[in-house]
N, C-alpha and C. Protein backbone atom coordinates (compact mmCIF):
# COMPACT_ATOMS: atom_id res chain seq x y z
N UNK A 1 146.83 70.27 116.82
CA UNK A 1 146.73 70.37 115.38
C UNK A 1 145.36 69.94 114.88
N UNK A 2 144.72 68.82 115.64
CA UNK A 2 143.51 68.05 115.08
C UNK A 2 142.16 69.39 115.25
N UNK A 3 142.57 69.86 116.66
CA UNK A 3 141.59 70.75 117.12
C UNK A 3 141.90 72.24 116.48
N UNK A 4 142.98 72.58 115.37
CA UNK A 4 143.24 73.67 114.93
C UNK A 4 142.36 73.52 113.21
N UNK A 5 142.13 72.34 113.04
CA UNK A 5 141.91 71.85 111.81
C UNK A 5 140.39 71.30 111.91
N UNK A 6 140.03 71.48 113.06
CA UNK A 6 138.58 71.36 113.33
C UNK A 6 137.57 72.13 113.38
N UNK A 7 138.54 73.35 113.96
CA UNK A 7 138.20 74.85 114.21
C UNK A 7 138.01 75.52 112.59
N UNK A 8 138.85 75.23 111.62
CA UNK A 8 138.94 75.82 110.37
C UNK A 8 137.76 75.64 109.56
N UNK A 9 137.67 73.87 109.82
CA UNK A 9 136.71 73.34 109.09
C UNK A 9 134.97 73.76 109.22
N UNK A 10 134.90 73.66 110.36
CA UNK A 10 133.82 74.39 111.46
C UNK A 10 133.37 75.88 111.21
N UNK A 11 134.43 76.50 111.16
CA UNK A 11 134.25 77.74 110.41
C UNK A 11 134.13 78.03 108.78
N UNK A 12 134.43 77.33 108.39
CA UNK A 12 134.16 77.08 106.85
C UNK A 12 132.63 76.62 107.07
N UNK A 13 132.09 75.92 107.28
CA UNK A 13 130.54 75.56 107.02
C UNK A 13 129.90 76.48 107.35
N UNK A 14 130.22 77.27 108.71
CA UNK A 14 129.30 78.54 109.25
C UNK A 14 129.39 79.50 107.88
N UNK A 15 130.46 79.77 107.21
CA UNK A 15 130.98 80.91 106.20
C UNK A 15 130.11 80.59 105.25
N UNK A 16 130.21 79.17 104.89
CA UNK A 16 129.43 78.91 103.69
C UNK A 16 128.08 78.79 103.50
N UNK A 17 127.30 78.29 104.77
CA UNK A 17 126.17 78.05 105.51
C UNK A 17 125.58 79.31 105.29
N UNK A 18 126.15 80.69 105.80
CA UNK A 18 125.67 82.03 105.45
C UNK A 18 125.72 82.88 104.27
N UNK A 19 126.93 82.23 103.67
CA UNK A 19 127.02 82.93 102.05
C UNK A 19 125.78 82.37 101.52
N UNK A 20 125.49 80.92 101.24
CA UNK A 20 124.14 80.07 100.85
C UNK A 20 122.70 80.82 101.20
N UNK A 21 122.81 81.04 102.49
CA UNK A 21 121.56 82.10 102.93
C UNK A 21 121.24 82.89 101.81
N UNK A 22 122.26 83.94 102.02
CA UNK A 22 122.51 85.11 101.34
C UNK A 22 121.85 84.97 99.34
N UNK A 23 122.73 84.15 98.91
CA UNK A 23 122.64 83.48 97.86
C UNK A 23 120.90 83.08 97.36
N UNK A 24 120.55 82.35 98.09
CA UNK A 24 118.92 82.16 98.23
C UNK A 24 118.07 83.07 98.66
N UNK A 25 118.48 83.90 99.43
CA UNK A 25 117.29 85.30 99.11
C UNK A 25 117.44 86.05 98.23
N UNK A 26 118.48 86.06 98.22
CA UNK A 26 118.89 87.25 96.72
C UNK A 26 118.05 87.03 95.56
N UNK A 27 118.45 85.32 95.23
CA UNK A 27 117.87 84.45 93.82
C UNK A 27 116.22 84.86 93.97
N UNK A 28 115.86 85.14 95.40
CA UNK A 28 114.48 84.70 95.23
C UNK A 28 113.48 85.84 95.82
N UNK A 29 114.41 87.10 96.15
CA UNK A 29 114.34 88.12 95.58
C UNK A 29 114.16 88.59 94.36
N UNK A 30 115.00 88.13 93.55
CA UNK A 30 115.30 88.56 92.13
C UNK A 30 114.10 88.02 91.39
N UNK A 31 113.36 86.65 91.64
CA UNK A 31 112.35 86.32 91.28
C UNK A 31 111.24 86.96 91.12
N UNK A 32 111.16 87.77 92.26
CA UNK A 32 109.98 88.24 92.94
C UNK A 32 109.42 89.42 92.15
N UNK A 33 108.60 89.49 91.51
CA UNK A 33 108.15 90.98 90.78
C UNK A 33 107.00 91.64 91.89
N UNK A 34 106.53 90.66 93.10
CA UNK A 34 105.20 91.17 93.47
C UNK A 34 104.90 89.61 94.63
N UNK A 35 104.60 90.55 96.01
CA UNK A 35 104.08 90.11 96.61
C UNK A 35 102.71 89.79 97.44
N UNK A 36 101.79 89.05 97.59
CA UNK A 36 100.56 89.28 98.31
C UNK A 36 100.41 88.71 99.98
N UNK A 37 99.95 89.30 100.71
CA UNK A 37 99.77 88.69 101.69
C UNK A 37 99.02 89.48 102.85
N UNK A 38 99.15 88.56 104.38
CA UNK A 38 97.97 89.06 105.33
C UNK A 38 99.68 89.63 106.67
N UNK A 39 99.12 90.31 107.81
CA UNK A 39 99.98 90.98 108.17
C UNK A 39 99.76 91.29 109.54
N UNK A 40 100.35 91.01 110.50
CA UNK A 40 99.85 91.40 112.07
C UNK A 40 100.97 92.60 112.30
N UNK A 41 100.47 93.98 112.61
CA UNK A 41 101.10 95.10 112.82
C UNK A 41 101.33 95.28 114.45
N UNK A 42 102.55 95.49 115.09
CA UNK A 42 102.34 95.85 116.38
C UNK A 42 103.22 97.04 116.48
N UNK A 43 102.35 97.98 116.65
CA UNK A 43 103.17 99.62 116.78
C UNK A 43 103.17 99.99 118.43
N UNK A 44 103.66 100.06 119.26
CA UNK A 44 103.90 100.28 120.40
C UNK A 44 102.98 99.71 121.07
N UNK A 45 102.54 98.36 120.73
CA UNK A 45 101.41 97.42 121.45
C UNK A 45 100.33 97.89 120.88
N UNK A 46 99.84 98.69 120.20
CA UNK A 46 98.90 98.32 119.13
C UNK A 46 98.45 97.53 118.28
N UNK A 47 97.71 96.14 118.21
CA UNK A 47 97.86 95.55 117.12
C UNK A 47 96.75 95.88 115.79
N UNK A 48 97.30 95.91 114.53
CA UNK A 48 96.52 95.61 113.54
C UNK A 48 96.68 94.28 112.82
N UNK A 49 95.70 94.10 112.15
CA UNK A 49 95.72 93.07 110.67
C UNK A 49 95.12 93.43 109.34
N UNK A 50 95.49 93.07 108.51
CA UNK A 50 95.13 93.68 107.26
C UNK A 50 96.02 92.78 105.91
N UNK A 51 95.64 92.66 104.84
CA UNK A 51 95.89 92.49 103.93
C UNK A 51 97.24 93.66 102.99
N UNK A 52 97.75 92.81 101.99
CA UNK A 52 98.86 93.94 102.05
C UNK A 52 99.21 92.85 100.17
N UNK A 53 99.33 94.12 98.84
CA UNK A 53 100.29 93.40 98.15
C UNK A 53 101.20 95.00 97.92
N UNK A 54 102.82 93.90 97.79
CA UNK A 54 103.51 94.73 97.30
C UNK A 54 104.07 94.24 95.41
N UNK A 55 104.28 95.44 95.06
CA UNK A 55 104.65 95.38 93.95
C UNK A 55 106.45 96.23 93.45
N UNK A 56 106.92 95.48 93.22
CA UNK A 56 108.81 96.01 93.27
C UNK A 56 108.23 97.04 91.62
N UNK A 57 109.07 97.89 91.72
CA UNK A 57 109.51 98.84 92.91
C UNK A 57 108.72 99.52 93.56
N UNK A 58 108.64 99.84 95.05
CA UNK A 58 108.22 100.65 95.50
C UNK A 58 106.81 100.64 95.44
N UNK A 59 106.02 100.22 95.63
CA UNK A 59 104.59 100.23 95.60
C UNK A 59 104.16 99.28 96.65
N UNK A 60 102.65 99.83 97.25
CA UNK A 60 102.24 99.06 97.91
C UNK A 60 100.67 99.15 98.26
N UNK A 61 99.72 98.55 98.94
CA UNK A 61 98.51 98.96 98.71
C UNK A 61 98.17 97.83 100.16
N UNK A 62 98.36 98.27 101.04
CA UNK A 62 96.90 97.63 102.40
C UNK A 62 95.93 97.77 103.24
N UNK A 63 95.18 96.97 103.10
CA UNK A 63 93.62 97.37 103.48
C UNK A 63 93.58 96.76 105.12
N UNK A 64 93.75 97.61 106.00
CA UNK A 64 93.28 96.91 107.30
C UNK A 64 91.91 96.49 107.96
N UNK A 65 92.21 95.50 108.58
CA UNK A 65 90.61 94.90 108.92
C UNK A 65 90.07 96.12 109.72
N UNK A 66 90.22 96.96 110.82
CA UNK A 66 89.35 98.09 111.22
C UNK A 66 89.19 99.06 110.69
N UNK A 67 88.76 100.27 111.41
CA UNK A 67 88.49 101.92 110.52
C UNK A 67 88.78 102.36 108.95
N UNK A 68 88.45 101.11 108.76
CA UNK A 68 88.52 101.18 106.66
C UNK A 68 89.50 102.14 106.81
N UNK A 69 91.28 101.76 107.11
CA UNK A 69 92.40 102.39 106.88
C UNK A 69 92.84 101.36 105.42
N UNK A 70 93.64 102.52 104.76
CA UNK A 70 94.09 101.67 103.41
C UNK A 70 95.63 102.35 103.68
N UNK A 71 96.82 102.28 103.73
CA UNK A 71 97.63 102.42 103.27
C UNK A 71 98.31 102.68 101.61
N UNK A 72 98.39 103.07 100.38
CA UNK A 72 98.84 103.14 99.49
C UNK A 72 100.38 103.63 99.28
N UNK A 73 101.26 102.76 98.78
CA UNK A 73 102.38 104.30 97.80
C UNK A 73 102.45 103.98 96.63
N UNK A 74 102.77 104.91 95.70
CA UNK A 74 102.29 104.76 94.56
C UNK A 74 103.83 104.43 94.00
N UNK A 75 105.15 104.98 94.61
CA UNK A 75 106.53 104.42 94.13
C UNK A 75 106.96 106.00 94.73
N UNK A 76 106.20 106.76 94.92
CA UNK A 76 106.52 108.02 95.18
C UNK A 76 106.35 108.80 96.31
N UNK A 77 105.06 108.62 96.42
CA UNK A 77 104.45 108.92 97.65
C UNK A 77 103.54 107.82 98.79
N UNK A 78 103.45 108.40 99.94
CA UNK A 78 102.48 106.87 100.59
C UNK A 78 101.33 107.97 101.23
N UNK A 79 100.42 107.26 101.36
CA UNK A 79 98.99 107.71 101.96
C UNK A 79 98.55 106.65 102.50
N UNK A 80 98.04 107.65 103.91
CA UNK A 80 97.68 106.69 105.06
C UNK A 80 96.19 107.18 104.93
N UNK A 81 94.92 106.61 104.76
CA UNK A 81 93.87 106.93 104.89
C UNK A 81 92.79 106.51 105.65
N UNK A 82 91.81 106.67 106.42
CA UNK A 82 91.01 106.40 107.49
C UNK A 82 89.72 107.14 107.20
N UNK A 83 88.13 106.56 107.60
CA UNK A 83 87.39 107.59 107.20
C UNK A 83 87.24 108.70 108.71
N UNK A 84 88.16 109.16 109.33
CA UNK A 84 88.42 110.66 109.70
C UNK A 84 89.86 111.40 109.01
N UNK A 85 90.68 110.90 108.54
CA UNK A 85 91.87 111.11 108.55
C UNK A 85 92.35 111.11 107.27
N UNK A 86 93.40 111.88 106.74
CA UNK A 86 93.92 111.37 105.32
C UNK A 86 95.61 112.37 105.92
N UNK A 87 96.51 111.20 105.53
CA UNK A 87 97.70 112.03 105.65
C UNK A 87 98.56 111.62 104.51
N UNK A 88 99.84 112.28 103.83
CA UNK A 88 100.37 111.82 102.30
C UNK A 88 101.99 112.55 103.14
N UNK A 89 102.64 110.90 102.60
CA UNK A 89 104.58 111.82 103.13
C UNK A 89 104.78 111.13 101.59
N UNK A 90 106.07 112.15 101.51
CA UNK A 90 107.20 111.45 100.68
C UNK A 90 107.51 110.17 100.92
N UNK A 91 107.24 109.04 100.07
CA UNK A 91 107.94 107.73 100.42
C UNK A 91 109.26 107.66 101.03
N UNK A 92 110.09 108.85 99.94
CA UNK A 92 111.47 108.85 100.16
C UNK A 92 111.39 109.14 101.78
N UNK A 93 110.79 109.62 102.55
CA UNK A 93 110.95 110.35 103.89
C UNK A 93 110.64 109.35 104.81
N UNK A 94 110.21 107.88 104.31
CA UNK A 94 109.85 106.86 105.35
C UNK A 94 110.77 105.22 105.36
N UNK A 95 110.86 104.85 105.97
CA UNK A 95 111.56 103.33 106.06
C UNK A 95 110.92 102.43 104.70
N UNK A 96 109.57 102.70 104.47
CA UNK A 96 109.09 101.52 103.52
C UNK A 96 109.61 102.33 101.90
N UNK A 97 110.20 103.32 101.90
CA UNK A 97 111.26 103.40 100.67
C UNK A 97 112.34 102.56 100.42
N UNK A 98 113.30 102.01 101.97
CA UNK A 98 113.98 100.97 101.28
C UNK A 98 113.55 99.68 101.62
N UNK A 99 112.32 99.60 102.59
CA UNK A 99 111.81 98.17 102.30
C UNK A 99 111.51 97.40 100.79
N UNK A 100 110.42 98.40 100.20
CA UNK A 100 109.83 98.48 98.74
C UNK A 100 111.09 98.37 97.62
N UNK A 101 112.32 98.34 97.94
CA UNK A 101 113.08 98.74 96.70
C UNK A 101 114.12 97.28 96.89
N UNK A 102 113.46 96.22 96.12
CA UNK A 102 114.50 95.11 96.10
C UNK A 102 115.86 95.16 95.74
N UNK A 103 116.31 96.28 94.98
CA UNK A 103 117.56 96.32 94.30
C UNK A 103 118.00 96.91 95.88
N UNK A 104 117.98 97.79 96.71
CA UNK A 104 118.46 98.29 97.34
C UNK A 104 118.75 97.20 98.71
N UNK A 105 117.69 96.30 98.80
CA UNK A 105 117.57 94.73 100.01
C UNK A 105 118.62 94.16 99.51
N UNK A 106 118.98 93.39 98.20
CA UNK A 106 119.96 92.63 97.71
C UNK A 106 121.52 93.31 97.78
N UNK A 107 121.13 94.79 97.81
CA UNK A 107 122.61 95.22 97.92
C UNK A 107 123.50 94.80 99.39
N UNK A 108 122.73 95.64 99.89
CA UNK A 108 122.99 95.42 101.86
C UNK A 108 123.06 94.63 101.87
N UNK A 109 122.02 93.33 101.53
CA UNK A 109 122.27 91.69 102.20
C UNK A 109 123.50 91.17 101.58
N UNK A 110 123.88 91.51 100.45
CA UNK A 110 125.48 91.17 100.01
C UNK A 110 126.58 91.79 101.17
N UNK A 111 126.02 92.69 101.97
CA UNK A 111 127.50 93.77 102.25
C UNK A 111 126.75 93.04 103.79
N UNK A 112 125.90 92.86 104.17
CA UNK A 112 125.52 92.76 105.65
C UNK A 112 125.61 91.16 106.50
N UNK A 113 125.66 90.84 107.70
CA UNK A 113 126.04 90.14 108.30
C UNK A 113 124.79 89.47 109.02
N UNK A 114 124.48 88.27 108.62
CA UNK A 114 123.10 87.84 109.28
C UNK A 114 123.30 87.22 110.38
N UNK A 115 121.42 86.94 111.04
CA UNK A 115 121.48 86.62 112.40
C UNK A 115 120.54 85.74 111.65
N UNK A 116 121.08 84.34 112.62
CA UNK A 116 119.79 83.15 112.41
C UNK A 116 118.70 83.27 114.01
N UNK A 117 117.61 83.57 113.90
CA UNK A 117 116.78 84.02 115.02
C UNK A 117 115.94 82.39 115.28
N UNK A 118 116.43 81.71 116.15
CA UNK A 118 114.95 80.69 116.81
C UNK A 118 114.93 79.60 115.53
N UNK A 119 116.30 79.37 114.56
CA UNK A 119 116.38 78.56 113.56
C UNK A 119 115.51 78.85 112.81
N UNK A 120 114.73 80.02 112.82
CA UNK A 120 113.88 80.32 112.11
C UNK A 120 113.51 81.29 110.52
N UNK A 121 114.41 82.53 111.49
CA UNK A 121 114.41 83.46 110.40
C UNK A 121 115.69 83.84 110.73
N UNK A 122 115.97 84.81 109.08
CA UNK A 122 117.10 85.04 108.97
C UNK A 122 116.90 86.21 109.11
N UNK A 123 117.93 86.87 109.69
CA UNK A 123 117.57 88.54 110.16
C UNK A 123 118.89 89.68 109.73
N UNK A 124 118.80 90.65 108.88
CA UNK A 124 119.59 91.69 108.37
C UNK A 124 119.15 93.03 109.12
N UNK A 125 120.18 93.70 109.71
CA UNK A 125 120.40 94.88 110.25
C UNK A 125 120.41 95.86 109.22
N UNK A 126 119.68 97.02 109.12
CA UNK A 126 120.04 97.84 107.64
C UNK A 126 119.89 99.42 108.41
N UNK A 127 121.34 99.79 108.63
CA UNK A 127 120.95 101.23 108.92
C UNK A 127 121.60 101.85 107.41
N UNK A 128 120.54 103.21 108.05
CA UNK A 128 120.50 104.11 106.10
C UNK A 128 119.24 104.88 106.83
N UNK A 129 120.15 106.08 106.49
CA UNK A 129 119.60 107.41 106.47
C UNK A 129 119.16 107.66 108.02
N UNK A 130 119.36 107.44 108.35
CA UNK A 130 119.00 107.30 110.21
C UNK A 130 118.03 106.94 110.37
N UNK A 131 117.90 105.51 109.76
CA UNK A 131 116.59 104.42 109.83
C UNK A 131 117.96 103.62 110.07
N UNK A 132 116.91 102.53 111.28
CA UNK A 132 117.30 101.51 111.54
C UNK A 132 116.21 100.53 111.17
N UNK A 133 116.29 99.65 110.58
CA UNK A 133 115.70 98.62 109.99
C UNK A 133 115.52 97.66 109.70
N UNK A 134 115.28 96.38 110.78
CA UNK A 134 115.41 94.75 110.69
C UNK A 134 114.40 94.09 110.09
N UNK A 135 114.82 93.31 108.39
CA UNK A 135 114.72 92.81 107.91
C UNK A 135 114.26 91.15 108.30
N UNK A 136 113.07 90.37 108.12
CA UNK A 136 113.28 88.71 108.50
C UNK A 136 112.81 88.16 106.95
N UNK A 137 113.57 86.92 107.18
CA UNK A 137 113.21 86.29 105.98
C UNK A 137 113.14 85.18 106.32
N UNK A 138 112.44 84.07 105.78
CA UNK A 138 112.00 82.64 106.74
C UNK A 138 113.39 81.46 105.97
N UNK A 139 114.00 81.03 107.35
CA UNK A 139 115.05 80.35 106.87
C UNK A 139 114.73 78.75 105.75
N UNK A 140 113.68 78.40 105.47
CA UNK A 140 113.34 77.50 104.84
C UNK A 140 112.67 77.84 103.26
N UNK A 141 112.00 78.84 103.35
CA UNK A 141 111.34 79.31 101.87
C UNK A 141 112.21 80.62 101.77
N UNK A 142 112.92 81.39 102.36
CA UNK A 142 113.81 82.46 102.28
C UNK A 142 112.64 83.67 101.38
N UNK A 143 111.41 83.43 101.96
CA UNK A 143 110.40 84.82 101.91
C UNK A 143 110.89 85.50 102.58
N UNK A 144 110.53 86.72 102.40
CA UNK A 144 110.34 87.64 103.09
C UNK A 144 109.08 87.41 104.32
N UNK A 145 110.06 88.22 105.19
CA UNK A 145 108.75 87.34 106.41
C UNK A 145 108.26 88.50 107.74
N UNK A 146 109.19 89.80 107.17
CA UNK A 146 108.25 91.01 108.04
C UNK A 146 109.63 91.64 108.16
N UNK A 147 109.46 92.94 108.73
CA UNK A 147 110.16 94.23 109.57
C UNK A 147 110.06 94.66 110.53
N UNK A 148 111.15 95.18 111.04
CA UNK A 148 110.82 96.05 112.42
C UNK A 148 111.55 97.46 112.11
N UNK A 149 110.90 98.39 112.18
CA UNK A 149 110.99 99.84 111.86
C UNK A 149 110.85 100.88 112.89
N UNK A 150 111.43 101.80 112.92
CA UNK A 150 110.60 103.41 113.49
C UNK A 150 110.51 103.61 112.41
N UNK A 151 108.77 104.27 113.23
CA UNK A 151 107.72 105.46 112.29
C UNK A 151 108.16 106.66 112.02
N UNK A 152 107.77 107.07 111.48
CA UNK A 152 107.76 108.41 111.53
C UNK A 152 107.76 109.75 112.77
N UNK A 153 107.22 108.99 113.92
CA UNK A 153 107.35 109.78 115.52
C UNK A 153 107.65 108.66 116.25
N UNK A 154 108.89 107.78 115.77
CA UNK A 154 109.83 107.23 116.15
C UNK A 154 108.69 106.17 117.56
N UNK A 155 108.01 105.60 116.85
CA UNK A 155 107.33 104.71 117.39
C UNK A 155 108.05 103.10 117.17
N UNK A 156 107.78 101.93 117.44
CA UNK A 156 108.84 100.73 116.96
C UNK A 156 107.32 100.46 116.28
N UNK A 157 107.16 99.90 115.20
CA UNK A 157 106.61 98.96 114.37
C UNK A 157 107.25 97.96 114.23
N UNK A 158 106.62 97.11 114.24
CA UNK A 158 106.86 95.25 113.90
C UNK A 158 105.86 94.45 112.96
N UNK A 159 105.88 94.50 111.77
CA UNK A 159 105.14 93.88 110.97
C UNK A 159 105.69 92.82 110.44
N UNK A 160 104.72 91.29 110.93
CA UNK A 160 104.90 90.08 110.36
C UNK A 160 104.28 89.67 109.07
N UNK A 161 104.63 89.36 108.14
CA UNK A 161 103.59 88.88 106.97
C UNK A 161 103.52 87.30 107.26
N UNK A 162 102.40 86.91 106.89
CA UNK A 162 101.97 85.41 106.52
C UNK A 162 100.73 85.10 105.51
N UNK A 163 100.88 83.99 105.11
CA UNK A 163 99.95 83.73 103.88
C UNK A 163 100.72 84.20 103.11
N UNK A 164 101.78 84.05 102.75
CA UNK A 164 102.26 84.83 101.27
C UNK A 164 102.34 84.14 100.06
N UNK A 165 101.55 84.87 99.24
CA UNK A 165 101.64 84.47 97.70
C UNK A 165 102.98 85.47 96.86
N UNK A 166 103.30 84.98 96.09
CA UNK A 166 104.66 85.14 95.21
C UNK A 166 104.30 85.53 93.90
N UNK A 167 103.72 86.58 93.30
CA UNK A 167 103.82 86.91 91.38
C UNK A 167 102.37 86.39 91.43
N UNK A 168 101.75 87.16 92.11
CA UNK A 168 100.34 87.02 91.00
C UNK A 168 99.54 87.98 90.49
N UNK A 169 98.85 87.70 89.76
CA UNK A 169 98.33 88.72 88.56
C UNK A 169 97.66 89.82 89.77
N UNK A 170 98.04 90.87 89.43
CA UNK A 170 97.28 92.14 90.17
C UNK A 170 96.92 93.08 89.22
N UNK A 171 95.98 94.11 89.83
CA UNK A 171 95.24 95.12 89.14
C UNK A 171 96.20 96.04 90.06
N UNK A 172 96.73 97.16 88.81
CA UNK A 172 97.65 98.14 88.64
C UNK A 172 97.41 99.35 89.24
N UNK A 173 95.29 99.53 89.16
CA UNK A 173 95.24 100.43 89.72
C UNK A 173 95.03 100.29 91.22
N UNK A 174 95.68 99.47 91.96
CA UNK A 174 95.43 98.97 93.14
C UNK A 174 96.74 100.23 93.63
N UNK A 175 97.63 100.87 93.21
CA UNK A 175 98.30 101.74 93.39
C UNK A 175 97.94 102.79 93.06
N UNK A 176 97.07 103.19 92.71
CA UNK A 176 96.39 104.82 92.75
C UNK A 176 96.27 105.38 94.14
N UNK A 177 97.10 106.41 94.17
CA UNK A 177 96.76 107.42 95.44
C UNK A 177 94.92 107.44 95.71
N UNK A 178 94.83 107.58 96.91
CA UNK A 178 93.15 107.60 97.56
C UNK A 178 92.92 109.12 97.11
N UNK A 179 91.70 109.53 96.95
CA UNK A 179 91.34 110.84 97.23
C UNK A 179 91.31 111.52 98.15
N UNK A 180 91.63 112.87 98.44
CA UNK A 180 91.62 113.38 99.83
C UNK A 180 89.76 113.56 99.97
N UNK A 181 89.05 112.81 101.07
CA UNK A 181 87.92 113.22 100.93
C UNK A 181 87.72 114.45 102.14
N UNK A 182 86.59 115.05 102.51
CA UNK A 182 85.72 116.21 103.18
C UNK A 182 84.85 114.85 104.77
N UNK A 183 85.77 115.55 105.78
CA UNK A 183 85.12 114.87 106.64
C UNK A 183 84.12 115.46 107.93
């Protein structure tokens, strides 16, 4: 009986322990109008770094430290740009459509089942649309704290953010699509 009533109790803290999670990213989600920060990219052992702010909804703008690549989406579309290269998809057609869309993170993380990774981060599974998509969020400041995605030619991306700033004043036109230039 002692050990049936131990078991209950035990499971009650885990239940509540994770609803609380849940609860605190959401709140601090909901906070969030706009994020800034720096970013180590590893696409099939590729690494990049680069700078990165996002802005809810759907927007985003990063400048990587090599081949003056900028990333942009404007809420609509994303452009990948390089000075040889310029390519433009439908946002809707890529994973960082429901990264970018906080209303759509807070939904799932209500309906989804977390993993505590290395006591560290908290980790959400999000399949949608035949994206698979792991979410981290840092179990102590409950930032957002990176993704792991397939690309577009089903490559794995793993992007960590660090340095993150929370709501600060940005310039708007930092979301203007690039020009297609003549190379």
């Amino acid at each position: 009986m002692i050990l049936r009533l131990f078991i209950i109790f035990f499971s009650f803290l885990i239940l509540n322990a994770n609803a609380n999670n849940k609860e605190k990213i959401v709140t601090n989600l909901e906070n969030t109008s706009n994020l800034s920060f720096k970013f180590e990219q590893n696409i099939n052992g590729e690494i990049e770094n680069g700078h990165c702010i996002i802005e809810y909804p759907k927007k985003m703008y990063c400048s990587y430290e090599k081949n003056n690549k900028v990333l942009v989406s404007n809420g609509k579309s994303l452009v990948i740009k390089t000075l040889s290269s310029y390519y433009r998809y439908p946002l809707e057609k890529t994973p960082l459509n429901l990264i970018l869309d906080k209303n759509f993170l807070i939904d799932k993380i209500y309906k989804l089942n977390e993993k505590i990774i290395d006591q560290s981060y908290i980790n959400y599974t999000i399949t949608e649309n035949d994206n698979e998509i792991n979410i981290f969020f840092d179990i102590k400041t409950f930032n957002l704290m990176g993704w792991q995605t397939k690309d577009i030619y089903q490559n794995t991306a793993v992007t960590h953010l660090y340095s993150i700033l929370v709501n600060q004043e940005i310039k708007k036109q930092l979301f203007k699509l690039p020009a297609k230039t003549k190379f």
